[in-house]
Protein backbone atom coordinates (compact mmCIF):
# COMPACT_ATOMS: atom_id res chain seq x y z
CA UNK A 1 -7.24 -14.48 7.55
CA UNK A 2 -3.90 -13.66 6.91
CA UNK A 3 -4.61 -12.00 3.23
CA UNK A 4 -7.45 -10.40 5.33
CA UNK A 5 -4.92 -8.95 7.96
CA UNK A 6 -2.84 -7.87 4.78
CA UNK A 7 -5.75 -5.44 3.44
CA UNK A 8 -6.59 -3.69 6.59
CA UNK A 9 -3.08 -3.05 7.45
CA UNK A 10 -3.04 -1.05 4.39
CA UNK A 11 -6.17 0.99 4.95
CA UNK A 12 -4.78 2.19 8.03
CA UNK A 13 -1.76 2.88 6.60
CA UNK A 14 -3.10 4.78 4.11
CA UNK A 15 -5.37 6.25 6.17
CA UNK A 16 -2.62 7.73 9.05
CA UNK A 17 0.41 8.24 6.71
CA UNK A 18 -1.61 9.07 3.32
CA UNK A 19 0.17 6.36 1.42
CA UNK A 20 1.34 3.36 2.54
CA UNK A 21 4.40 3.35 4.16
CA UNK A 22 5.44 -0.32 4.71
CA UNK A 23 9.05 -0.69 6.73
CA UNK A 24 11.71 -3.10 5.80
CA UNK A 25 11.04 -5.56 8.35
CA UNK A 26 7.04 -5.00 7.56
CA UNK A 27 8.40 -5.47 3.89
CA UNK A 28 9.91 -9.32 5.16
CA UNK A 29 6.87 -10.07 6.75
CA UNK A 30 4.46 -9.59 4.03
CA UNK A 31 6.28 -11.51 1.66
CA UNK A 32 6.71 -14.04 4.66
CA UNK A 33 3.23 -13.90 4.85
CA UNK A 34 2.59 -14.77 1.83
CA UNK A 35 4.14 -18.23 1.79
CA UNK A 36 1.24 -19.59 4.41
CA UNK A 37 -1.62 -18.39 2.19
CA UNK A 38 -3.88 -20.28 -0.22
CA UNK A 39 -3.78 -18.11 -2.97
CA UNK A 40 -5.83 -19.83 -5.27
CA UNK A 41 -8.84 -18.49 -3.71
CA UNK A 42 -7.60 -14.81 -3.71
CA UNK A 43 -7.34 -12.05 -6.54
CA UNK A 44 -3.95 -11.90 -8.50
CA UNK A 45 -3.83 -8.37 -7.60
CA UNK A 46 -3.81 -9.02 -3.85
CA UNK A 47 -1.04 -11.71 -4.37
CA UNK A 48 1.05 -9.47 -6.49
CA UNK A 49 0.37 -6.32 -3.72
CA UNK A 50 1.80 -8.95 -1.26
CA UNK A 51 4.27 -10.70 -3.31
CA UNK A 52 5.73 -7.34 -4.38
CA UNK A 53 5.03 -4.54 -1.69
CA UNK A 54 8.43 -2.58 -2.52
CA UNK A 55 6.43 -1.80 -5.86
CA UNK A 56 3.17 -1.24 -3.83
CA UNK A 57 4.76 1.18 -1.82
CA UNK A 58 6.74 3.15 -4.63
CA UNK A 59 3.49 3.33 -6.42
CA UNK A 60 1.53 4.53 -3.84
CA UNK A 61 3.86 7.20 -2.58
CA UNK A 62 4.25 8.48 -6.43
CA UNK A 63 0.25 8.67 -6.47
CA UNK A 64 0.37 10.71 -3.13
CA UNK A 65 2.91 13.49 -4.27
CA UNK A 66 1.34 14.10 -7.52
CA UNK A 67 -2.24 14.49 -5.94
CA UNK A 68 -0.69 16.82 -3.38
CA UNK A 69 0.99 19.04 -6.24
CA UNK A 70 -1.87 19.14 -7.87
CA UNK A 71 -3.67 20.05 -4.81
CA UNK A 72 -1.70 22.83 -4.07
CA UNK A 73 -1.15 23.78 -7.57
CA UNK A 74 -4.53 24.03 -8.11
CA UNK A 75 -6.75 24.46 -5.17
CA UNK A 76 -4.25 27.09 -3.22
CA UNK A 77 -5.91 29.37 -0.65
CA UNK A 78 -5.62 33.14 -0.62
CA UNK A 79 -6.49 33.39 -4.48
């Protein structure tokens, strides 16, 4: 439930900020989190997303910028 809880926190992250944009105390919590889990019954990825979400978050924001340059790089309007 928890892991569950985890997963759609990030889709509506993702889906309000356009990457996810955990805070520090948000950053605490999933790792917190994390301890109560039974992870044998859940991907490694998820485990690593939750055991690391500093990386997570880096990751995700890099992804955003360099789809928006090439967004705007590309696909600018008034051409």
């Amino acid at each position: 439930m928890i892991i569950n809880c985890f997963l759609e926190g990030r889709k509506l992250l993702r889906k309000k900020k356009g990457y996810y944009r955990y805070s520090e105390s948000m950053l605490n919590d999933i790792q917190n989190a994390l301890a109560c889990c039974d992870t044998k019954i859940v991907k490694k990825k998820i485990i690593l997303k939750m055991k690391y979400p500093h990386i997570d978050r880096s990751i995700s924001e890099i992804r955003y910028k360099t789809i928006s340059a090439f967004k705007n790089l590309f696909f600018r309007k008034g051409f």
